[in-house]
PDB file of N, CA and C in Angstrom:
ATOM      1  N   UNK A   1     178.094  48.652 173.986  1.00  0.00           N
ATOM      2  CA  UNK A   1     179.515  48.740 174.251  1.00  0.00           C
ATOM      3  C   UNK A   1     180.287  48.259 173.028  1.00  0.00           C
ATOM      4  N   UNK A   2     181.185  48.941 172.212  1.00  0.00           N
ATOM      5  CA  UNK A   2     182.304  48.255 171.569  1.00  0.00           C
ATOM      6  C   UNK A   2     183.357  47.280 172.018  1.00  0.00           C
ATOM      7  N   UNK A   3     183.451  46.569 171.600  1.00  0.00           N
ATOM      8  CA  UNK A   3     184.400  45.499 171.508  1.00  0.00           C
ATOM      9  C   UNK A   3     186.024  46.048 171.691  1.00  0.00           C
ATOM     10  N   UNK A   4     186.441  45.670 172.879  1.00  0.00           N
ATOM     11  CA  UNK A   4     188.099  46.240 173.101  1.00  0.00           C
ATOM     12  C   UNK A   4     189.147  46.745 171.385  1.00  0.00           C
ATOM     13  N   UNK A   5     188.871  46.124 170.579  1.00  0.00           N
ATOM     14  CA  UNK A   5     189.849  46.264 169.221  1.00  0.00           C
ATOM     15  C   UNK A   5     188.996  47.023 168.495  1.00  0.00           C
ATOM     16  N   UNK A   6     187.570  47.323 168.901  1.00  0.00           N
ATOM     17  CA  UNK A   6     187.233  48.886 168.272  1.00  0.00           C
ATOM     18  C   UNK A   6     187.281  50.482 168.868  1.00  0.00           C
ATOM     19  N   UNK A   7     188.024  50.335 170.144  1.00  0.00           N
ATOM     20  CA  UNK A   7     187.917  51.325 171.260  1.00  0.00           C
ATOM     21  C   UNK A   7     189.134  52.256 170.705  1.00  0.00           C
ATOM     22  N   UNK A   8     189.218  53.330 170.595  1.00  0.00           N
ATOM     23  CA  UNK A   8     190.589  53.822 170.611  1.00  0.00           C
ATOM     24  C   UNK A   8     190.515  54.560 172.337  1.00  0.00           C
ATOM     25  N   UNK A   9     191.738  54.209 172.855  1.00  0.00           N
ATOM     26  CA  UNK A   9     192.540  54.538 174.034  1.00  0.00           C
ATOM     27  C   UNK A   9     193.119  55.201 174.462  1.00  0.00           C
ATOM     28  N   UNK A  10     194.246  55.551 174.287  1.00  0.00           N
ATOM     29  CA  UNK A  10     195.614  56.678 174.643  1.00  0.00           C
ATOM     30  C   UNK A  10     195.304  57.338 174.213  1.00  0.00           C
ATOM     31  N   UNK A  11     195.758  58.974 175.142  1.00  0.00           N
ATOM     32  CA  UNK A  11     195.967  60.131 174.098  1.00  0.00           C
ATOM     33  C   UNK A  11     196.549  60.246 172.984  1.00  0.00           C
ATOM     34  N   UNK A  12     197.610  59.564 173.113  1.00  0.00           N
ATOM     35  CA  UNK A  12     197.954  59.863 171.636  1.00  0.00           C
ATOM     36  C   UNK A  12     197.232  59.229 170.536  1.00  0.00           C
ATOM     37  N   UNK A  13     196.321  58.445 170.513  1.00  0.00           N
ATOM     38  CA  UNK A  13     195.265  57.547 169.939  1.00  0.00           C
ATOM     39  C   UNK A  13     194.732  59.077 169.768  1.00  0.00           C
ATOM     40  N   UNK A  14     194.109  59.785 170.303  1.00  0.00           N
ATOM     41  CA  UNK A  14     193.293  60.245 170.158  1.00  0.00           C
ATOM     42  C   UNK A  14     193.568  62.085 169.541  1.00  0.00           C
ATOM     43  N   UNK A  15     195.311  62.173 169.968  1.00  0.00           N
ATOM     44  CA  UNK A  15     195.622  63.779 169.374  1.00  0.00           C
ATOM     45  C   UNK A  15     195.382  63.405 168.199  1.00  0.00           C
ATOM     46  N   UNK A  16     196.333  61.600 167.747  1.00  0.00           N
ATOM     47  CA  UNK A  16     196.422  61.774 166.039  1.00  0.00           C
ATOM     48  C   UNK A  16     195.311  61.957 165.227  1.00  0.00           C
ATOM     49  N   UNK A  17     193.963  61.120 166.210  1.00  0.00           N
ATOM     50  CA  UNK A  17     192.920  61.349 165.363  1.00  0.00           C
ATOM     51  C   UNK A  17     192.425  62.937 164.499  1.00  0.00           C
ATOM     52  N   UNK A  18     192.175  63.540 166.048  1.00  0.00           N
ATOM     53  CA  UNK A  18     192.129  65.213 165.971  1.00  0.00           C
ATOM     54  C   UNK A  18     193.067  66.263 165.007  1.00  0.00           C
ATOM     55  N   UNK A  19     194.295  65.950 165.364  1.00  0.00           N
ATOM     56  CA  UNK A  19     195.219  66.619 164.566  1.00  0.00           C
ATOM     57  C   UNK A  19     195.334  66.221 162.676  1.00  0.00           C
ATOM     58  N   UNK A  20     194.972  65.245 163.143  1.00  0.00           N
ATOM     59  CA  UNK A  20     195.850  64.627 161.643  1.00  0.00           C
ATOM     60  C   UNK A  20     194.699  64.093 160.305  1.00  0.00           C
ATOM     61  N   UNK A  21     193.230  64.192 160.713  1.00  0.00           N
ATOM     62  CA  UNK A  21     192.206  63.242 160.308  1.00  0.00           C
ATOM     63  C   UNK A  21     191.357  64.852 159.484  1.00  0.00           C
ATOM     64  N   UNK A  22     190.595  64.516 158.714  1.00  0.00           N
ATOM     65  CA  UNK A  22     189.543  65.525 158.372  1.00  0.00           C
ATOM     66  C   UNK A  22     188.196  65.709 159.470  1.00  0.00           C
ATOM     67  N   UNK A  23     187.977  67.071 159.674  1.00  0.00           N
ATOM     68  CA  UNK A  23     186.460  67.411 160.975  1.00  0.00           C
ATOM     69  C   UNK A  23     185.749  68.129 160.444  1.00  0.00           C
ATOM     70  N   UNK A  24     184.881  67.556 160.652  1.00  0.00           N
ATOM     71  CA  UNK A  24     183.275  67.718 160.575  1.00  0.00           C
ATOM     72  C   UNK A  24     182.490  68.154 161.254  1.00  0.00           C
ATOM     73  N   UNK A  25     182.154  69.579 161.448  1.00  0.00           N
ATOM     74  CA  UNK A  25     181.274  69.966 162.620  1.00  0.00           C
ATOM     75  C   UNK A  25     179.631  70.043 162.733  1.00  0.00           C
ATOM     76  N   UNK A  26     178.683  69.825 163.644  1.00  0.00           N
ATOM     77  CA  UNK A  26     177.415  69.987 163.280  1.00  0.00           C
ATOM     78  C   UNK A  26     177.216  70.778 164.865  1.00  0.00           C
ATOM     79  N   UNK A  27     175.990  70.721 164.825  1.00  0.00           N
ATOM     80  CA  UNK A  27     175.193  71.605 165.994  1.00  0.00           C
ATOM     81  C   UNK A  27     175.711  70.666 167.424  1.00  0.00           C
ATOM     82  N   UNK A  28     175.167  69.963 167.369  1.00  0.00           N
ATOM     83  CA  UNK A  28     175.473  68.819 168.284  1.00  0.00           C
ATOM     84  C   UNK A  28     176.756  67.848 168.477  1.00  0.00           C
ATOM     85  N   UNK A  29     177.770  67.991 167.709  1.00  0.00           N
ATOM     86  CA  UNK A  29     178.600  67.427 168.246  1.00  0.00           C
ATOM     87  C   UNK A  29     179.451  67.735 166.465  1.00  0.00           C
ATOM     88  N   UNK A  30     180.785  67.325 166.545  1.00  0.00           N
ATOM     89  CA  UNK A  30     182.471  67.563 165.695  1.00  0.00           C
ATOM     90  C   UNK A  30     182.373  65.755 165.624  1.00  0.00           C
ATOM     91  N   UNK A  31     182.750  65.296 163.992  1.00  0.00           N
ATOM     92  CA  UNK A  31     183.606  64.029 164.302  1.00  0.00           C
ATOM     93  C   UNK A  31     184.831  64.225 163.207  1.00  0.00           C
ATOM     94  N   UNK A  32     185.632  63.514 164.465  1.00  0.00           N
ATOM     95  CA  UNK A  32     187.115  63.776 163.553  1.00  0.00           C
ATOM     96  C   UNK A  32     187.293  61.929 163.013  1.00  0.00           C
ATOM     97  N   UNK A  33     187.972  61.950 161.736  1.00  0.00           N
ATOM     98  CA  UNK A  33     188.389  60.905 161.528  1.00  0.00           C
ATOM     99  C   UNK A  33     189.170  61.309 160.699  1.00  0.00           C
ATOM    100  N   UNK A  34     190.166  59.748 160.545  1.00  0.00           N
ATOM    101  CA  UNK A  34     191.069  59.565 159.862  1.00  0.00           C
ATOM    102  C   UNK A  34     191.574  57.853 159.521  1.00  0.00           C
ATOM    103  N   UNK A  35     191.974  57.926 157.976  1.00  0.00           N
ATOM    104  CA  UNK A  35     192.071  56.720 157.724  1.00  0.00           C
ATOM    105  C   UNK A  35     193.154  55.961 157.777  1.00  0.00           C
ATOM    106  N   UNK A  36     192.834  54.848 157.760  1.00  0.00           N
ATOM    107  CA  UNK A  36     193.663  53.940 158.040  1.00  0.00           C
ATOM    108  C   UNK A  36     194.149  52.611 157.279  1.00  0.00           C
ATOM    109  N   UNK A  37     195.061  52.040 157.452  1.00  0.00           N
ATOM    110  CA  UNK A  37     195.849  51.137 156.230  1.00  0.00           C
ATOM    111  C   UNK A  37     195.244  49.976 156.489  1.00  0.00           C
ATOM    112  N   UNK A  38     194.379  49.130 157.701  1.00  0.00           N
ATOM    113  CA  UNK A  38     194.559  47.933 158.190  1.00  0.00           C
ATOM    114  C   UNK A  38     193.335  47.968 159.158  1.00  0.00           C
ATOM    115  N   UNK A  39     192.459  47.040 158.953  1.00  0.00           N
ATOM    116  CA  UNK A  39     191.120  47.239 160.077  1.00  0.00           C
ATOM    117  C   UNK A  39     191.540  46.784 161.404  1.00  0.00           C
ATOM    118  N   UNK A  40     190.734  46.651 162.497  1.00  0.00           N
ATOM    119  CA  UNK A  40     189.655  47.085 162.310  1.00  0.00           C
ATOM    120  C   UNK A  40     189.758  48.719 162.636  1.00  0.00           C
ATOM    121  N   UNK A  41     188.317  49.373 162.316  1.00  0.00           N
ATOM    122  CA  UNK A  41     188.286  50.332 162.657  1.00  0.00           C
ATOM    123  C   UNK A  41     187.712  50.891 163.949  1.00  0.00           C
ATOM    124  N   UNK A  42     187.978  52.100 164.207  1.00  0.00           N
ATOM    125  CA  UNK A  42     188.243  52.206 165.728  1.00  0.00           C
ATOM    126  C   UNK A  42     187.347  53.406 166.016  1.00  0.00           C
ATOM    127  N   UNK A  43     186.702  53.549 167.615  1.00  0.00           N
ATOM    128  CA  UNK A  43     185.937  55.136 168.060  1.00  0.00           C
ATOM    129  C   UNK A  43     186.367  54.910 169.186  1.00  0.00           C
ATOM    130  N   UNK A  44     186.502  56.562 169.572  1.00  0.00           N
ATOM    131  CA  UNK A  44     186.564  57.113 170.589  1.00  0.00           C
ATOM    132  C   UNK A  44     185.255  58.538 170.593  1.00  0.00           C
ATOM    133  N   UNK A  45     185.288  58.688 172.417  1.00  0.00           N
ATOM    134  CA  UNK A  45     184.098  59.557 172.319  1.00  0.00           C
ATOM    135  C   UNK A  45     184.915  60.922 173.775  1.00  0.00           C
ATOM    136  N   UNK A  46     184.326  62.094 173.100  1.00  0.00           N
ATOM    137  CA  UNK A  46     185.150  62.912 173.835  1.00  0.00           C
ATOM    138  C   UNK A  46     183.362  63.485 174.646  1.00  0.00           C
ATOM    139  N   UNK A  47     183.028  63.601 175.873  1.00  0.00           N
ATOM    140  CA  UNK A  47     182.359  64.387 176.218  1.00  0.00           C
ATOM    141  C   UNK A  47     182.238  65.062 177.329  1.00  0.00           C
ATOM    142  N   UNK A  48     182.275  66.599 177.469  1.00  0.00           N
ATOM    143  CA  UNK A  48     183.142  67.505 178.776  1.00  0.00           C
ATOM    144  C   UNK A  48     182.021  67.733 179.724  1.00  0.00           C
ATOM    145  N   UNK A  49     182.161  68.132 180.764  1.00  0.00           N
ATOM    146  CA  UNK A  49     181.345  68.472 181.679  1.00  0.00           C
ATOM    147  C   UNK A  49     180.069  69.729 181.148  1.00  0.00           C
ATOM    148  N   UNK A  50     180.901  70.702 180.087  1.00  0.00           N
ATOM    149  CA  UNK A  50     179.749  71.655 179.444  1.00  0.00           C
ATOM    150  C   UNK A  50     178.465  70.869 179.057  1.00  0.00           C
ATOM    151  N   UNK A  51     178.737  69.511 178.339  1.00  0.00           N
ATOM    152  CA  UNK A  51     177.413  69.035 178.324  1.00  0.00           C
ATOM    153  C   UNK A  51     176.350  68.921 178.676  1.00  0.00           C
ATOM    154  N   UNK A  52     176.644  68.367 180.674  1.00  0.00           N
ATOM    155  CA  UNK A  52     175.730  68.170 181.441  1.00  0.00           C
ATOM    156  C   UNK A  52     176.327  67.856 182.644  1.00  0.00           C
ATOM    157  N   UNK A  53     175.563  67.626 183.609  1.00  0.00           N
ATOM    158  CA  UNK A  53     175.949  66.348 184.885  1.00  0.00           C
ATOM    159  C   UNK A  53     176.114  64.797 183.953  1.00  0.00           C
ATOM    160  N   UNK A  54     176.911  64.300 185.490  1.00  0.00           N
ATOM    161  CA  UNK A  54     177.475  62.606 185.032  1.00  0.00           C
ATOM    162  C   UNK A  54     176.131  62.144 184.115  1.00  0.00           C
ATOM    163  N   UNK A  55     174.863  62.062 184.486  1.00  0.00           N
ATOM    164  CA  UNK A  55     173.529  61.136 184.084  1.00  0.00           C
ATOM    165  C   UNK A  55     173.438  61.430 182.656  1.00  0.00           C
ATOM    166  N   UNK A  56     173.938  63.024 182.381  1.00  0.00           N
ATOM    167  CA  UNK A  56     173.270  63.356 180.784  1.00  0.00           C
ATOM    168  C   UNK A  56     174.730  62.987 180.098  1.00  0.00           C
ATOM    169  N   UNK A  57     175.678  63.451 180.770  1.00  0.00           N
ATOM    170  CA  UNK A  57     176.967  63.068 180.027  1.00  0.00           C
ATOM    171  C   UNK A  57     177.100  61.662 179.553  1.00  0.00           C
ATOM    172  N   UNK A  58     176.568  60.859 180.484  1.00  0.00           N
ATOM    173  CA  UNK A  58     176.858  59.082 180.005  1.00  0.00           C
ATOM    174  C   UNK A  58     175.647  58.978 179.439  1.00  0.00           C
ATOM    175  N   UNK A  59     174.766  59.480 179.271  1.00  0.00           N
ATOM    176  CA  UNK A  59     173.355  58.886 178.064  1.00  0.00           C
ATOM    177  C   UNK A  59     173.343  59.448 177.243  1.00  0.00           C
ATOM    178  N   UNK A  60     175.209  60.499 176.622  1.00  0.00           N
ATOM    179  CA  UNK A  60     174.956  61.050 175.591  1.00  0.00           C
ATOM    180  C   UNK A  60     176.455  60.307 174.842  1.00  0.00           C
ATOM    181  N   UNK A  61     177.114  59.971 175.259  1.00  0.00           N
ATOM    182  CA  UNK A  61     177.990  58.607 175.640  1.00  0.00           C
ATOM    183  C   UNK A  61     177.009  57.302 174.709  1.00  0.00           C
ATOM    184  N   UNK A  62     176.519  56.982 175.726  1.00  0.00           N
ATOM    185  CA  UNK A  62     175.704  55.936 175.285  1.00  0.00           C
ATOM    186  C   UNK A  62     175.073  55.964 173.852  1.00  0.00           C
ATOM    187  N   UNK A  63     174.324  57.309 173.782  1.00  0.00           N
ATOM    188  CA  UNK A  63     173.402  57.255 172.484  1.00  0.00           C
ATOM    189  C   UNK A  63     174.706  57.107 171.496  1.00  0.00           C
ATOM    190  N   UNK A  64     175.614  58.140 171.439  1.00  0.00           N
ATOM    191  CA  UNK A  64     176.879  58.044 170.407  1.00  0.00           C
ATOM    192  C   UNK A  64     177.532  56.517 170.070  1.00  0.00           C
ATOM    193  N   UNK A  65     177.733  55.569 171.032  1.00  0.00           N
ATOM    194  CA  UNK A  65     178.526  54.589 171.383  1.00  0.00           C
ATOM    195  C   UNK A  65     177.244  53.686 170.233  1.00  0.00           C
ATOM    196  N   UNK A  66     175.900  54.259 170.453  1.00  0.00           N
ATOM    197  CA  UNK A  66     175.270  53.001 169.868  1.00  0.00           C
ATOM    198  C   UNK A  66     175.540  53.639 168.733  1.00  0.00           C
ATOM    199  N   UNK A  67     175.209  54.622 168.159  1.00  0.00           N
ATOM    200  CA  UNK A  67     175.462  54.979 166.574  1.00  0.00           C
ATOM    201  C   UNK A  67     176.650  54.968 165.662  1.00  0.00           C
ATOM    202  N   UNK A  68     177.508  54.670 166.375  1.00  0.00           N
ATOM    203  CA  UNK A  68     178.586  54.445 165.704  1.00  0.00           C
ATOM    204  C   UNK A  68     179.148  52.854 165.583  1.00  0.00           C
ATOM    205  N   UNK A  69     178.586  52.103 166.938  1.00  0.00           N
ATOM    206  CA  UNK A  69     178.959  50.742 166.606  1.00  0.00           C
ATOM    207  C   UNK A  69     177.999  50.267 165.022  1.00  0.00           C
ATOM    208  N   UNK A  70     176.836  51.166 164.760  1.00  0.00           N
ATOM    209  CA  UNK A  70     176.374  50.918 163.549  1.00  0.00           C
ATOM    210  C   UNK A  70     176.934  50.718 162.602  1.00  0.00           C
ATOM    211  N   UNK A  71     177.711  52.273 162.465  1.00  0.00           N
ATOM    212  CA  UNK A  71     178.097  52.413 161.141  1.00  0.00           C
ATOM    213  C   UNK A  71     179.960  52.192 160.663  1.00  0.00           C
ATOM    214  N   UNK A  72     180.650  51.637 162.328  1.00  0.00           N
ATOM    215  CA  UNK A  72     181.650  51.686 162.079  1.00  0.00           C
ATOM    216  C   UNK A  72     182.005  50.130 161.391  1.00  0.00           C
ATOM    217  N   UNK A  73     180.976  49.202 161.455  1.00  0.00           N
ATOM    218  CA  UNK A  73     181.156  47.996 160.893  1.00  0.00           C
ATOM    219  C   UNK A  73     181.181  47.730 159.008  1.00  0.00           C
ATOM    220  N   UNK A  74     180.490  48.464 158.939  1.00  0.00           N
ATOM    221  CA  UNK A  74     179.567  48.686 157.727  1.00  0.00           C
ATOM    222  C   UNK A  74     180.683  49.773 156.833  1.00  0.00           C
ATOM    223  N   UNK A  75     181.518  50.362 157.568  1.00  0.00           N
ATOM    224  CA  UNK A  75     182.428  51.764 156.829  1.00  0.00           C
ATOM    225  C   UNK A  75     183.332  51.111 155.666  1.00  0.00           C
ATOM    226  N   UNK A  76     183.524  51.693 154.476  1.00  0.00           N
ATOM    227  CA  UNK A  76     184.037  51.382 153.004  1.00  0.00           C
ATOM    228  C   UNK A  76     185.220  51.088 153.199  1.00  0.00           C
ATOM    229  N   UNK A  77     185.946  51.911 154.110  1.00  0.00           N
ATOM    230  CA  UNK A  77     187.305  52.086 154.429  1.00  0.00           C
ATOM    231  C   UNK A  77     187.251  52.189 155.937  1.00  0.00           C
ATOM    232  N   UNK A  78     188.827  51.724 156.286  1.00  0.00           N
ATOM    233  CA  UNK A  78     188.850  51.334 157.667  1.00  0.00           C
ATOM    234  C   UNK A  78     189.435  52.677 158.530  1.00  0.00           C
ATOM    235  N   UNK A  79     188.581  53.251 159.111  1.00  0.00           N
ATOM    236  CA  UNK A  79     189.030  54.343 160.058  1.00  0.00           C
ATOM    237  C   UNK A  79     189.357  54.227 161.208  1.00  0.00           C
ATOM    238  N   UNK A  80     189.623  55.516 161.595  1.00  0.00           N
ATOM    239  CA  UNK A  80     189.946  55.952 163.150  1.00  0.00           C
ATOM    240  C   UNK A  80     189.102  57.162 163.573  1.00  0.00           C
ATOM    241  N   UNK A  81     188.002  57.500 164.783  1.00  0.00           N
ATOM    242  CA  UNK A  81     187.113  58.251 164.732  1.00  0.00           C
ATOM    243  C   UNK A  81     186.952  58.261 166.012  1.00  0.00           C
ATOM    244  N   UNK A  82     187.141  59.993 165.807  1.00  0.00           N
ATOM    245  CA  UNK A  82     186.804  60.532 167.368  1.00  0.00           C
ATOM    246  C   UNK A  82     185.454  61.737 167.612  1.00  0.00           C
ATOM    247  N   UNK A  83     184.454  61.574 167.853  1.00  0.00           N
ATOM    248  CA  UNK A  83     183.387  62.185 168.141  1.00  0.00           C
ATOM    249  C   UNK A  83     183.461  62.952 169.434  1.00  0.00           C
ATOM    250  N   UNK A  84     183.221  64.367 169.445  1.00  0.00           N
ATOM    251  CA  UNK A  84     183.392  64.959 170.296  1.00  0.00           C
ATOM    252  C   UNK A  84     182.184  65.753 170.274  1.00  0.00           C
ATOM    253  N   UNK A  85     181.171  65.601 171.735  1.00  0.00           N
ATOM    254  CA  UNK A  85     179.554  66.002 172.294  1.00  0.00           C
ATOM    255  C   UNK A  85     179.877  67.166 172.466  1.00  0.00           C
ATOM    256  N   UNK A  86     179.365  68.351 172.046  1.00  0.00           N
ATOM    257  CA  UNK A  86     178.773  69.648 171.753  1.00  0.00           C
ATOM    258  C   UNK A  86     177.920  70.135 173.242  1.00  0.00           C
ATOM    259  N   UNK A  87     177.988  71.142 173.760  1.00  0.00           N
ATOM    260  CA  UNK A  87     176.958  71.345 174.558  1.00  0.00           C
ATOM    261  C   UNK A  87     175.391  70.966 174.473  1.00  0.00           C
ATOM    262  N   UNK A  88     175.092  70.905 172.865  1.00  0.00           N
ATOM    263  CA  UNK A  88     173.602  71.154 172.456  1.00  0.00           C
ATOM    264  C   UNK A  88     173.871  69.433 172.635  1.00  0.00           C
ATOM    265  N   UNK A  89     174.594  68.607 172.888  1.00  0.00           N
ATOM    266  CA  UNK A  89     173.815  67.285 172.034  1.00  0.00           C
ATOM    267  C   UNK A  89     173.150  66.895 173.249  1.00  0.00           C
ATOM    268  N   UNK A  90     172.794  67.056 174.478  1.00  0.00           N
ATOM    269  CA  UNK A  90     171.783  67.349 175.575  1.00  0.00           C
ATOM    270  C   UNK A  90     170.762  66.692 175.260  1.00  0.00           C
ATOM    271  N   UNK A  91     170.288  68.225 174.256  1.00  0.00           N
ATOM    272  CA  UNK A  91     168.757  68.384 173.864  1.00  0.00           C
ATOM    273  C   UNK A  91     168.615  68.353 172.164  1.00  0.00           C
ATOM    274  N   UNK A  92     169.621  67.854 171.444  1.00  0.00           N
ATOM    275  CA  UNK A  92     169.629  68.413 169.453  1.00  0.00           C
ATOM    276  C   UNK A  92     169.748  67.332 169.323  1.00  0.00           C
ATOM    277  N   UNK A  93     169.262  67.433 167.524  1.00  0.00           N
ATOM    278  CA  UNK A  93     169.228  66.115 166.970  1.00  0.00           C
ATOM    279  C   UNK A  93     169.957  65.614 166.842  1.00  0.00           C
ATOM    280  N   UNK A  94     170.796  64.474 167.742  1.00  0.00           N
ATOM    281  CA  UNK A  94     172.292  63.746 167.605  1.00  0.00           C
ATOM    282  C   UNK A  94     172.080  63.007 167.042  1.00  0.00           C
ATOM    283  N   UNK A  95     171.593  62.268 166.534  1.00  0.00           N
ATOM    284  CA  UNK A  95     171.332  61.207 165.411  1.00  0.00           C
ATOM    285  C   UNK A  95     171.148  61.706 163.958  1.00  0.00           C
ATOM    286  N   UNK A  96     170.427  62.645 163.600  1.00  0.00           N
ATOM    287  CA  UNK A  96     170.823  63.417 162.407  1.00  0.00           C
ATOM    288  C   UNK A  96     171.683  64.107 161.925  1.00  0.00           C
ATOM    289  N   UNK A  97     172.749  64.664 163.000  1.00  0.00           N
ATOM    290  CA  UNK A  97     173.635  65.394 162.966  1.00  0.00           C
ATOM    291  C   UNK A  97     174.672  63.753 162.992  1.00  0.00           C
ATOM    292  N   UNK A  98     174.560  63.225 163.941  1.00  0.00           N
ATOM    293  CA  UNK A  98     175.323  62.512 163.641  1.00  0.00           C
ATOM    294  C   UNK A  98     175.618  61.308 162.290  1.00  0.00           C
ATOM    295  N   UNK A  99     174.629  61.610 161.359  1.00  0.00           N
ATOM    296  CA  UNK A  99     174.426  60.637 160.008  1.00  0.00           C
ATOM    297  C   UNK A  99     174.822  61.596 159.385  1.00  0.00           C
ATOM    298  N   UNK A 100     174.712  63.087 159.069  1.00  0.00           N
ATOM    299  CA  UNK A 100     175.054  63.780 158.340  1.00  0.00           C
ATOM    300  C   UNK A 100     176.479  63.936 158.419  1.00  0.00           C
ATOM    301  N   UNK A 101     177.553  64.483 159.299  1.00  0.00           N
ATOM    302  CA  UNK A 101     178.600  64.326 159.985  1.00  0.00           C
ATOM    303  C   UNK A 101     179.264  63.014 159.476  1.00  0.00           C
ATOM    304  N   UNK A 102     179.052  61.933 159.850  1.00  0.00           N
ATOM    305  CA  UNK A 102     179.388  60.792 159.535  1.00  0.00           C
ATOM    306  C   UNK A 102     179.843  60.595 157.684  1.00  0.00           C
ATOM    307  N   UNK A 103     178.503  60.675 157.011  1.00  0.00           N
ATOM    308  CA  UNK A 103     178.575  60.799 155.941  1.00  0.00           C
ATOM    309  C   UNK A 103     179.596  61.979 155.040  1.00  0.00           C
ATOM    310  N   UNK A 104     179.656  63.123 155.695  1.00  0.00           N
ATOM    311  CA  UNK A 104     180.792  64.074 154.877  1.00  0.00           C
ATOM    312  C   UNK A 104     182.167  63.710 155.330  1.00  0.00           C
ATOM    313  N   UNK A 105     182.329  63.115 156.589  1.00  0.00           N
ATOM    314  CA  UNK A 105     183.835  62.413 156.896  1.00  0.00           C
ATOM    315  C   UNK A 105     184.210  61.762 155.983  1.00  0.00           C
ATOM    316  N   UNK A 106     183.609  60.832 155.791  1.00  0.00           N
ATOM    317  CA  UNK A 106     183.357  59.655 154.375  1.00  0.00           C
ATOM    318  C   UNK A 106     183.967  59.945 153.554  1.00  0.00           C
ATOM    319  N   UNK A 107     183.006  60.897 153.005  1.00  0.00           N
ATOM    320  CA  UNK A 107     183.617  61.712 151.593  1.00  0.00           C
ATOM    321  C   UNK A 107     184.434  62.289 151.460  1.00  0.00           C
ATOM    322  N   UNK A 108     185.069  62.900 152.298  1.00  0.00           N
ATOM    323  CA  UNK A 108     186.097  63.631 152.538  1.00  0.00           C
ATOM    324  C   UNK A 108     187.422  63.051 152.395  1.00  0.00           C
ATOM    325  N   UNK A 109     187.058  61.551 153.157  1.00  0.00           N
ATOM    326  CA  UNK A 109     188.563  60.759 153.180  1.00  0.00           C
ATOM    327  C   UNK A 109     188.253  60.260 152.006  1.00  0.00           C
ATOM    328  N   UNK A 110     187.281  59.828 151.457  1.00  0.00           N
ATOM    329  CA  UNK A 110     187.248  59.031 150.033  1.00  0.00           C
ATOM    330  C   UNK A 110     188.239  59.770 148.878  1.00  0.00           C
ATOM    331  N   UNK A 111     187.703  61.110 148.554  1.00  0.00           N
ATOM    332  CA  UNK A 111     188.162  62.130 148.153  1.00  0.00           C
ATOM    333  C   UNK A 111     189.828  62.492 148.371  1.00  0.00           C
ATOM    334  N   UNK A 112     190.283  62.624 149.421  1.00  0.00           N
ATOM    335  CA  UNK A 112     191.733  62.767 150.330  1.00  0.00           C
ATOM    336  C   UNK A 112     192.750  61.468 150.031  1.00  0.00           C
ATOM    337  N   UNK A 113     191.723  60.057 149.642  1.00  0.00           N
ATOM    338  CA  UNK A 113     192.668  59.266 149.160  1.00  0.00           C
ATOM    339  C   UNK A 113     193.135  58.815 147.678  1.00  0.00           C
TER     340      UNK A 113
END
C-alpha cells in the first residue's frame, strides 16, 4: 500500500495527469506522467472491468501498487503518475513492460525539462 501523500485522488488529480503529462504505451498497460515542482511524488492506478473479474482486477492493482512504490521513491525528479492496466496485463509481462514504460517516461520528462 502507498502512503496517503503518495496516492493521487480526485479526478482532477488524475485528468491533469493524463491530459497534460507525457504516455507511454506497452502491451500490458499506458503510464502517464507528469512532472512536478515539489515532492513528494505521487501514483494513481486506473484498472477497468476489461481486465478481469474483481480477484484479477485487484491482483493486478496490487502487482502495479508494488512496482511503483519501488521506483517512485528512488525517481530523479518528483512526479505525478498514472498507470492505466491494459486488458493483457491479466496474463503479460507487467513487470517488464512496466520497467520499460517507466524508464521512457523518465526520459521523456528529463528531456521536456
Amino acid at each position: 500500500m502507498l502512503p496517503a501523500p503518495h496516492r493521487l485522488r480526485a479526478s482532477d488529480e488524475f485528468r491533469s495527469v493524463v491530459r497534460g503529462g507525457v504516455r507511454v504505451g506497452r502491451r500490458t498497460l499506458v503510464v502517464h506522467a507528469i512532472g512536478k515542482q515539489s515532492p513528494p511524488s505521487r501514483a494513481g492506478f486506473v484498472v477497468s472491468k476489461a481486465v478481469g473479474n474483481a480477484v484479477t482486477r485487484n491482483r493486478v492493482k496490487r502487482r502495479l501498487r508494488h512496482m511503483v512504490a519501488g521506483v517512485l521513491t528512488t525517481s530523479p525528479i518528483p512526479v505525478d503518475v498514472v498507470v492505466r492496466a491494459l486488458p493483457d496485463a491479466a496474463h503479460g509481462p507487467l513487470a517488464d513492460d512496466f520497467a520499460s514504460a517507466w524508464q521512457t517516461a523518465l526520459t521523456r520528462l528529463g528531456a521536456a525539462a
